[in-house]
Protein backbone atom coordinates (compact mmCIF):
# COMPACT_ATOMS: atom_id res chain seq x y z
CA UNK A 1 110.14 77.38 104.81
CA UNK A 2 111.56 80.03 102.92
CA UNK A 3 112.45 80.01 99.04
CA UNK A 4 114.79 82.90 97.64
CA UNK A 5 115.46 83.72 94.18
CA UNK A 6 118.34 85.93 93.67
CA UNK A 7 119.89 86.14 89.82
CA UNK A 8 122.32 89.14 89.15
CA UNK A 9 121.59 91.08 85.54
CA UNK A 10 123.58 93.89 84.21
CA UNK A 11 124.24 95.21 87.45
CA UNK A 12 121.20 94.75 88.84
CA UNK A 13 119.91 92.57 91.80
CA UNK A 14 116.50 90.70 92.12
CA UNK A 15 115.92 89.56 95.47
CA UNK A 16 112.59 87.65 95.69
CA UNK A 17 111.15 85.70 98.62
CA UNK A 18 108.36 83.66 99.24
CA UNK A 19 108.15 82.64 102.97
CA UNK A 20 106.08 79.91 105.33
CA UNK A 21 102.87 78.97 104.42
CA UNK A 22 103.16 78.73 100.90
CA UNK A 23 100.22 77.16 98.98
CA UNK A 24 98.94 76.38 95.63
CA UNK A 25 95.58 74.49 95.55
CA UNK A 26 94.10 72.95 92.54
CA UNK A 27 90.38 71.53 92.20
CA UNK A 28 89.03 70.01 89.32
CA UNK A 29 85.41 67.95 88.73
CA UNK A 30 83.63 66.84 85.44
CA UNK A 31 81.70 70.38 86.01
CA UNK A 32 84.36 72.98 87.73
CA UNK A 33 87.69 73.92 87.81
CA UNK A 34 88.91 76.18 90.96
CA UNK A 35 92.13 76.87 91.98
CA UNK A 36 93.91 79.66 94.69
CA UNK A 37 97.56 80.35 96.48
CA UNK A 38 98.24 81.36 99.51
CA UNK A 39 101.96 83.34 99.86
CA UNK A 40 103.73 85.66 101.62
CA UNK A 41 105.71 87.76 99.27
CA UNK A 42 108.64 90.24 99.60
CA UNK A 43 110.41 91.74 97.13
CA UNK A 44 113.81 93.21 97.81
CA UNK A 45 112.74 93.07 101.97
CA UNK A 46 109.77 95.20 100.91
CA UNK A 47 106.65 93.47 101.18
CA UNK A 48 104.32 92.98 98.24
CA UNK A 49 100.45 92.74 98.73
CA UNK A 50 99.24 90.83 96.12
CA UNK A 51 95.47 90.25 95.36
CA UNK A 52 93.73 86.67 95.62
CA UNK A 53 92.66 87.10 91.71
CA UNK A 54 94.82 84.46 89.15
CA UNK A 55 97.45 85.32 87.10
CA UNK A 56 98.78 88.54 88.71
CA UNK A 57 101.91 89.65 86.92
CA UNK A 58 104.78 92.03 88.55
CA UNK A 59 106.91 93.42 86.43
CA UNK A 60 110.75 92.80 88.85
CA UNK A 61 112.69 94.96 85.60
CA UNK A 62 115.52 94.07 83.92
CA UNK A 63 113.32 91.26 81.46
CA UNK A 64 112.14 89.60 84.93
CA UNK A 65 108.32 89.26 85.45
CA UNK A 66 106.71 87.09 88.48
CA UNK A 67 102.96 85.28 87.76
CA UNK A 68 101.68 84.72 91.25
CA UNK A 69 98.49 82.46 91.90
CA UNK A 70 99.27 81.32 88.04
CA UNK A 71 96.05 79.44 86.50
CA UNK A 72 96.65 77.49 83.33
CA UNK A 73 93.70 75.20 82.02
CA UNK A 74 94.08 72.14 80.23
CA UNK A 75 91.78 69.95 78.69
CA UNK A 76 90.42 67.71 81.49
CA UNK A 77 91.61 70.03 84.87
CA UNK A 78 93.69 72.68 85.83
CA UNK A 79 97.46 73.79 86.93
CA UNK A 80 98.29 76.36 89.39
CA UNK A 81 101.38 77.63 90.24
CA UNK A 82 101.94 79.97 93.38
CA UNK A 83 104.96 81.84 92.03
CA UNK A 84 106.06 81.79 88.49
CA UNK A 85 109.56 83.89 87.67
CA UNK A 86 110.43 83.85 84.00
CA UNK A 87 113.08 86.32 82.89
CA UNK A 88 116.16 87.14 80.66
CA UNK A 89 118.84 84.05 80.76
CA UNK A 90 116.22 81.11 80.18
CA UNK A 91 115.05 81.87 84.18
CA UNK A 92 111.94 79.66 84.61
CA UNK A 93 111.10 79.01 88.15
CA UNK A 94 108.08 77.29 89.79
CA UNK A 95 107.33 77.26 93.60
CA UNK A 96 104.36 75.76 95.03
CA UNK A 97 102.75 73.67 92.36
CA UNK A 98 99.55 71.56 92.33
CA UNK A 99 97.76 69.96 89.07
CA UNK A 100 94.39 68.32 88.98
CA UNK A 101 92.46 66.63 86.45
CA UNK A 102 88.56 64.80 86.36
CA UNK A 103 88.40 61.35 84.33
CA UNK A 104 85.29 59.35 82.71
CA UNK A 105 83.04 62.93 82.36
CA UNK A 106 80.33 62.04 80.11
């Protein structure tokens, strides 16, 4: 499966792609919270390493910044998102999403 983003600002192109195998994993228990991603990113046909620690940002330019293996916690569990493109022009796009909460902790 392959997912492109493309969105054309002031001139400028962003090309993004996230290709096969794309994961987002969430675990959550009444003691723990763990979650990780698994892509395969390339920006612009370059290829992007990108570490297995959460919320790396890349900055794309032109107001356009990419959260991959994006960790947000909420009260009983935890979201993660494997790509996460906000930018100028209300852009706000998810792939690969997984949520998961623990119930009756005491």
């Amino acid at each position: 499966m392959r997912r492109s983003v493309r969105r054309s600002t002031r001139g400028a192109l962003l090309a993004l792609s996230a290709t096969a195998a794309l994961t987002a994993s969430s675990t959550s228990t009444c003691t723990s919270k763990k979650g990780s991603t698994a892509l395969t990113l390339s920006i612009a046909g370059t290829p992007v390493t990108v570490p297995d620690t959460p919320n790396h940002t890349l900055d794309l330019g032109i107001g356009v910044k990419a959260v991959v293996n994006e960790q947000t916690e909420t009260a009983d569990g935890l979201t993660v998102n494997a790509l996460h493109v906000t930018g100028l022009g209300g852009i706000d796009v998810v792939i690969g999403s997984s949520t998961s909460a623990a119930h009756n902790c005491v």
